[in-house]
PDB file of N, CA and C in Angstrom:
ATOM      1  N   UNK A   1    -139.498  46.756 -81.007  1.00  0.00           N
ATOM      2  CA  UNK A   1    -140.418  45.658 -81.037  1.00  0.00           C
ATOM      3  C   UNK A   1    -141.511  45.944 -80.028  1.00  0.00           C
ATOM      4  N   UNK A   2    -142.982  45.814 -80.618  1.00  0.00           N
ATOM      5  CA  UNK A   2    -143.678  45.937 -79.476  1.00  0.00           C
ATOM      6  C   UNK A   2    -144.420  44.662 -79.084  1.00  0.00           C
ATOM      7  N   UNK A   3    -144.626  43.965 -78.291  1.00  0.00           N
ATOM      8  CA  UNK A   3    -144.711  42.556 -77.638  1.00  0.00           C
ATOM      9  C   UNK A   3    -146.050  42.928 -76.974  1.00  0.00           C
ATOM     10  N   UNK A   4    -147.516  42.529 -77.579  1.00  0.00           N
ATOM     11  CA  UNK A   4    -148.659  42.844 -76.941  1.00  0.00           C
ATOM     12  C   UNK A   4    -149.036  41.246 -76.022  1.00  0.00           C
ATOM     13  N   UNK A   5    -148.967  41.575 -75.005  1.00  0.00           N
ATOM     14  CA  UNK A   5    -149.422  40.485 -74.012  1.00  0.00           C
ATOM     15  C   UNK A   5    -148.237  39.413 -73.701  1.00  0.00           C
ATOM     16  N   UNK A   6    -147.103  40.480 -73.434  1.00  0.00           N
ATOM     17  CA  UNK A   6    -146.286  40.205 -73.098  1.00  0.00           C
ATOM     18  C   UNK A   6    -145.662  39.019 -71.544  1.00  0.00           C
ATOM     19  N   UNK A   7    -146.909  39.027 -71.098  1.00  0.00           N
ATOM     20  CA  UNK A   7    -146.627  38.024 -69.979  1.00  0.00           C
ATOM     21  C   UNK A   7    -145.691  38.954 -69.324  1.00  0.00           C
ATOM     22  N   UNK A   8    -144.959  37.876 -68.609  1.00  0.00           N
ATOM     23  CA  UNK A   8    -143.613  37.644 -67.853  1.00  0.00           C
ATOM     24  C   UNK A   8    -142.452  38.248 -68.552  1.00  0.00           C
ATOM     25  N   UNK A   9    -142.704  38.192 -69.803  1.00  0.00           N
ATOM     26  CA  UNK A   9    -141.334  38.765 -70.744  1.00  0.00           C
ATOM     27  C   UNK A   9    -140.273  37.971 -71.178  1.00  0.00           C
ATOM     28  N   UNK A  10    -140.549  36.549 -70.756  1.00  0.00           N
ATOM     29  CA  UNK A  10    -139.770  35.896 -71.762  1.00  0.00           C
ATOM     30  C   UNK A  10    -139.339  36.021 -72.948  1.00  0.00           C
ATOM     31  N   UNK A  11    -139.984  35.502 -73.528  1.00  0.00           N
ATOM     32  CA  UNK A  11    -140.368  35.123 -74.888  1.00  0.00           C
ATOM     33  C   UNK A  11    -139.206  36.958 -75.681  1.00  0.00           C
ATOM     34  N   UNK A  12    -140.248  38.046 -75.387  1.00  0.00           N
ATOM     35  CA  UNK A  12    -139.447  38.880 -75.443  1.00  0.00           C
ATOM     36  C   UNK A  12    -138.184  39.591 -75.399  1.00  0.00           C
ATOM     37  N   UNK A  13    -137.597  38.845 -74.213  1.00  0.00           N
ATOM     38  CA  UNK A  13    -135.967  38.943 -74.032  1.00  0.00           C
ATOM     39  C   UNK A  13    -135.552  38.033 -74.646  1.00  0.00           C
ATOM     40  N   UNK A  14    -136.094  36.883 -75.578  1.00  0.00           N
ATOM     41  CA  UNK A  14    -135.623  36.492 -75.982  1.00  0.00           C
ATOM     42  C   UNK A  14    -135.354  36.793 -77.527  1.00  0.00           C
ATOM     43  N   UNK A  15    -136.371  37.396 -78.037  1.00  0.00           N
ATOM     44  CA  UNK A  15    -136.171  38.389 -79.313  1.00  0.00           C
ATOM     45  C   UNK A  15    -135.440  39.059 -79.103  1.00  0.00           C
ATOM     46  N   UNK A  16    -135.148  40.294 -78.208  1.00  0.00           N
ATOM     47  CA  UNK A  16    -134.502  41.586 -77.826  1.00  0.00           C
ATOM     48  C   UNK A  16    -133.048  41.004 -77.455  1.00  0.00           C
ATOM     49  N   UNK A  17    -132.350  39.920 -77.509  1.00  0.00           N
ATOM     50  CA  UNK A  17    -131.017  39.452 -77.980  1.00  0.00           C
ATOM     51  C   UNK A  17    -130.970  39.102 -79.224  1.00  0.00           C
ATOM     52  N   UNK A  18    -131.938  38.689 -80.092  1.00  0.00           N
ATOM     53  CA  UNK A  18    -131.695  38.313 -81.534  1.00  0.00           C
ATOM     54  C   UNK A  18    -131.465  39.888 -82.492  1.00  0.00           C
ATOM     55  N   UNK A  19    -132.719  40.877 -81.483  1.00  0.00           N
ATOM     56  CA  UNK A  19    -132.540  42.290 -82.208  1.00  0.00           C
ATOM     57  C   UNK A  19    -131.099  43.126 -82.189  1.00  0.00           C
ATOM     58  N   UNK A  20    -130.210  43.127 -80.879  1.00  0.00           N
ATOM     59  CA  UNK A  20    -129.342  43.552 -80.239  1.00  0.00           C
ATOM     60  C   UNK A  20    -129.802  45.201 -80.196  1.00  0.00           C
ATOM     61  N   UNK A  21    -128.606  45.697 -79.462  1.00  0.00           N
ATOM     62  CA  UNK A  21    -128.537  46.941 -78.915  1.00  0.00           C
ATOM     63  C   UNK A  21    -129.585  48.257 -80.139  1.00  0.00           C
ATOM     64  N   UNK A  22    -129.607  48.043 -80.936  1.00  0.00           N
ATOM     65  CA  UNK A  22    -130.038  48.578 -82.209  1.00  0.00           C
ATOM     66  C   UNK A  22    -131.352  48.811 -81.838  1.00  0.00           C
ATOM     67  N   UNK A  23    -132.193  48.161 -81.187  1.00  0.00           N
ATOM     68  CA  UNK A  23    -133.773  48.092 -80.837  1.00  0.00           C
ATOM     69  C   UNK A  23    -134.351  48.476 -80.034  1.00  0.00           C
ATOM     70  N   UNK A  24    -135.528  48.575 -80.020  1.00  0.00           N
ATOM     71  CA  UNK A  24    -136.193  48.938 -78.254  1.00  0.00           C
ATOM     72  C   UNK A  24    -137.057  48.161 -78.365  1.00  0.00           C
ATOM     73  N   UNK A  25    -137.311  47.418 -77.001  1.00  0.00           N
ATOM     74  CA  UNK A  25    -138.685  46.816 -77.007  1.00  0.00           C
ATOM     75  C   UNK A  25    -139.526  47.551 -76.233  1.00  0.00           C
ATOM     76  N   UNK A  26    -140.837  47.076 -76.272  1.00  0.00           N
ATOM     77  CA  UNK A  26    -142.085  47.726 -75.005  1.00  0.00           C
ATOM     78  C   UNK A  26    -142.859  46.442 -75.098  1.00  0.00           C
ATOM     79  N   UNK A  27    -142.608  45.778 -73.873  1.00  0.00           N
ATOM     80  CA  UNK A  27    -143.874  45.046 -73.410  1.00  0.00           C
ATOM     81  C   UNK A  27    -145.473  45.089 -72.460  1.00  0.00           C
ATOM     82  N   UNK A  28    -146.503  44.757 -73.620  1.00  0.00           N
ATOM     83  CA  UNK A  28    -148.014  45.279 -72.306  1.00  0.00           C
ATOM     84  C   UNK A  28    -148.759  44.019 -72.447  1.00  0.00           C
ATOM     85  N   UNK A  29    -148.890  43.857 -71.483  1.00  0.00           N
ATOM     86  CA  UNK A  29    -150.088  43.531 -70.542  1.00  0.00           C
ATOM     87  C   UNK A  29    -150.925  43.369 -69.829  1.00  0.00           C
ATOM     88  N   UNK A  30    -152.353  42.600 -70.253  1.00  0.00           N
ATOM     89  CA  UNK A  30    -153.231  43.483 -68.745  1.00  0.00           C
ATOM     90  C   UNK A  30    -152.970  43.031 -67.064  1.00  0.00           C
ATOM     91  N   UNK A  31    -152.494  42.002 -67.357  1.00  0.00           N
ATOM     92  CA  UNK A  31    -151.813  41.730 -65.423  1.00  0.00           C
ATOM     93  C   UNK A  31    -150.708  42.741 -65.244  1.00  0.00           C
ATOM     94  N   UNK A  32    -151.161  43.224 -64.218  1.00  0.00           N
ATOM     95  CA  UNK A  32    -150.381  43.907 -63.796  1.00  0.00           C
ATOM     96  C   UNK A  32    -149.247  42.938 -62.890  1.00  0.00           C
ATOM     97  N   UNK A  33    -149.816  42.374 -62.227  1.00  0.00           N
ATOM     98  CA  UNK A  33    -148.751  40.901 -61.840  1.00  0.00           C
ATOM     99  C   UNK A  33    -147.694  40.029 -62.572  1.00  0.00           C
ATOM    100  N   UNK A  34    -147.863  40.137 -63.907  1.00  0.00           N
ATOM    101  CA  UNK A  34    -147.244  39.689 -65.005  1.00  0.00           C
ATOM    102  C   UNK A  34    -146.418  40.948 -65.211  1.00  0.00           C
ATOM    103  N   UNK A  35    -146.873  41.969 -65.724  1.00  0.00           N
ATOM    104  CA  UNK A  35    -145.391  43.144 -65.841  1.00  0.00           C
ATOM    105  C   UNK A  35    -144.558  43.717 -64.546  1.00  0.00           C
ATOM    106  N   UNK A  36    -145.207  43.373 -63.034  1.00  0.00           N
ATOM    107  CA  UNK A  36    -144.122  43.736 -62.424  1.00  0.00           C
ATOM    108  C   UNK A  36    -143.089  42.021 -62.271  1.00  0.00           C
ATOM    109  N   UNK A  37    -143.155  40.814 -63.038  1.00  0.00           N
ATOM    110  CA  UNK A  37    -142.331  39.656 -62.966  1.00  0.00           C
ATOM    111  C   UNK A  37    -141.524  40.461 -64.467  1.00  0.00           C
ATOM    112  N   UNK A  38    -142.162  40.498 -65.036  1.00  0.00           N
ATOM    113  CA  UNK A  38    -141.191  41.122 -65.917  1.00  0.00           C
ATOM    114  C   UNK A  38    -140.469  42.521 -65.583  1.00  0.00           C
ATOM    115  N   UNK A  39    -140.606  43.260 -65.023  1.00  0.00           N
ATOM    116  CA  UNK A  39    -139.846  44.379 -64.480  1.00  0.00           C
ATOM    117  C   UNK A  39    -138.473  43.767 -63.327  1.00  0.00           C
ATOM    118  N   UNK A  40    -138.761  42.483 -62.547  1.00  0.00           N
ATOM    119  CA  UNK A  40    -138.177  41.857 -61.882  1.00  0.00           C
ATOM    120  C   UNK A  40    -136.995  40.932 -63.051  1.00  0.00           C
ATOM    121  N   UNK A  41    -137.292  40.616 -63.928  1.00  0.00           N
ATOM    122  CA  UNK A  41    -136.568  39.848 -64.884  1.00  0.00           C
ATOM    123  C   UNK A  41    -135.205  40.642 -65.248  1.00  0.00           C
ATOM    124  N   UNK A  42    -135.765  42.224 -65.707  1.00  0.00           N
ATOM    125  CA  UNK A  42    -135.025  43.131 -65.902  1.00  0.00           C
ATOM    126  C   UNK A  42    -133.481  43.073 -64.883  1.00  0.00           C
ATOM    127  N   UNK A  43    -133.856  42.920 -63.744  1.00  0.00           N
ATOM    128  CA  UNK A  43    -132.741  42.881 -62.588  1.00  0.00           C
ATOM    129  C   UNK A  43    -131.614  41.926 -62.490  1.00  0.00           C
ATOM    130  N   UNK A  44    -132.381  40.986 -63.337  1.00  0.00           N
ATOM    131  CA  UNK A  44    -131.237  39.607 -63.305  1.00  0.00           C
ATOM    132  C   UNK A  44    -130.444  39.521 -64.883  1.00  0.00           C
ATOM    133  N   UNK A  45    -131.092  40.475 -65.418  1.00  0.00           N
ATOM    134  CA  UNK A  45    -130.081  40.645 -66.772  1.00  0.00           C
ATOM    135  C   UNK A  45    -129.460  42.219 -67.390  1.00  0.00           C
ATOM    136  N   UNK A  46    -128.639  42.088 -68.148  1.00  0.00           N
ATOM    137  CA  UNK A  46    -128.341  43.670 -68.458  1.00  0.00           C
ATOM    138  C   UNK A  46    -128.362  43.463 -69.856  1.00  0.00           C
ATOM    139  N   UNK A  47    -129.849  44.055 -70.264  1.00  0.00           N
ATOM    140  CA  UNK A  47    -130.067  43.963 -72.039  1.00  0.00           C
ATOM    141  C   UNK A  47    -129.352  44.977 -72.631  1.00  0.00           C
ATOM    142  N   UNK A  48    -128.793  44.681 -74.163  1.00  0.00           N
ATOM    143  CA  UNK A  48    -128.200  45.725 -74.594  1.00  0.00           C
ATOM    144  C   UNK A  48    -129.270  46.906 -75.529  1.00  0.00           C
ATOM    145  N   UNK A  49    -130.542  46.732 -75.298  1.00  0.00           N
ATOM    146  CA  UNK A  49    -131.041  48.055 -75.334  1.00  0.00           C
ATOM    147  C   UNK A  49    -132.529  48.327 -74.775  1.00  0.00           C
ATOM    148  N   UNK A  50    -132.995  49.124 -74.789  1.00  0.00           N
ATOM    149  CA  UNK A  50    -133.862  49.946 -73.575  1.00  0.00           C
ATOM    150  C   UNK A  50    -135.203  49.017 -73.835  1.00  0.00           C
ATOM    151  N   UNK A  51    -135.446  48.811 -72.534  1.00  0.00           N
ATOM    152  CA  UNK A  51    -136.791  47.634 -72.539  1.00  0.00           C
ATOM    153  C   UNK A  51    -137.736  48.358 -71.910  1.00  0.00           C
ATOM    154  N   UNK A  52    -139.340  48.419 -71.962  1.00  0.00           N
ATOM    155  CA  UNK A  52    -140.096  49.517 -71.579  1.00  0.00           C
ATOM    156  C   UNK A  52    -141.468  48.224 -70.988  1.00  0.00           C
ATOM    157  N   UNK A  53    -141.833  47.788 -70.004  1.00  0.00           N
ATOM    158  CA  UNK A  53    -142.595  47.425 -69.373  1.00  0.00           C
ATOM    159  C   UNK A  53    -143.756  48.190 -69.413  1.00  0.00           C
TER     160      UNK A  53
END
């Protein structure tokens, strides 16, 4: 899944459990302030497949 203007990455982790382990996501956006909260999100969960900030 690719998630353009991905924010924070909500929204996204929240697809990327409906996709399961089977998927990859990549989330972009132009804040860079917004993808390192989403790189931080990463830490408080363990997705079952590879998420690309």
């Amino acid at each position: 899944m690719l998630d353009v203007g991905c924010g924070t990455g909500r929204q996204a982790l929240n697809v990327a459990e409906i996709i399961g382990p089977a998927g990859q996501l990549t989330g972009i956006d132009p804040s860079s302030y917004r993808i390192e909260l989403a790189r931080k999100s990463l830490t408080e969960i363990s997705p079952a497949m590879p998420i690309f900030w």
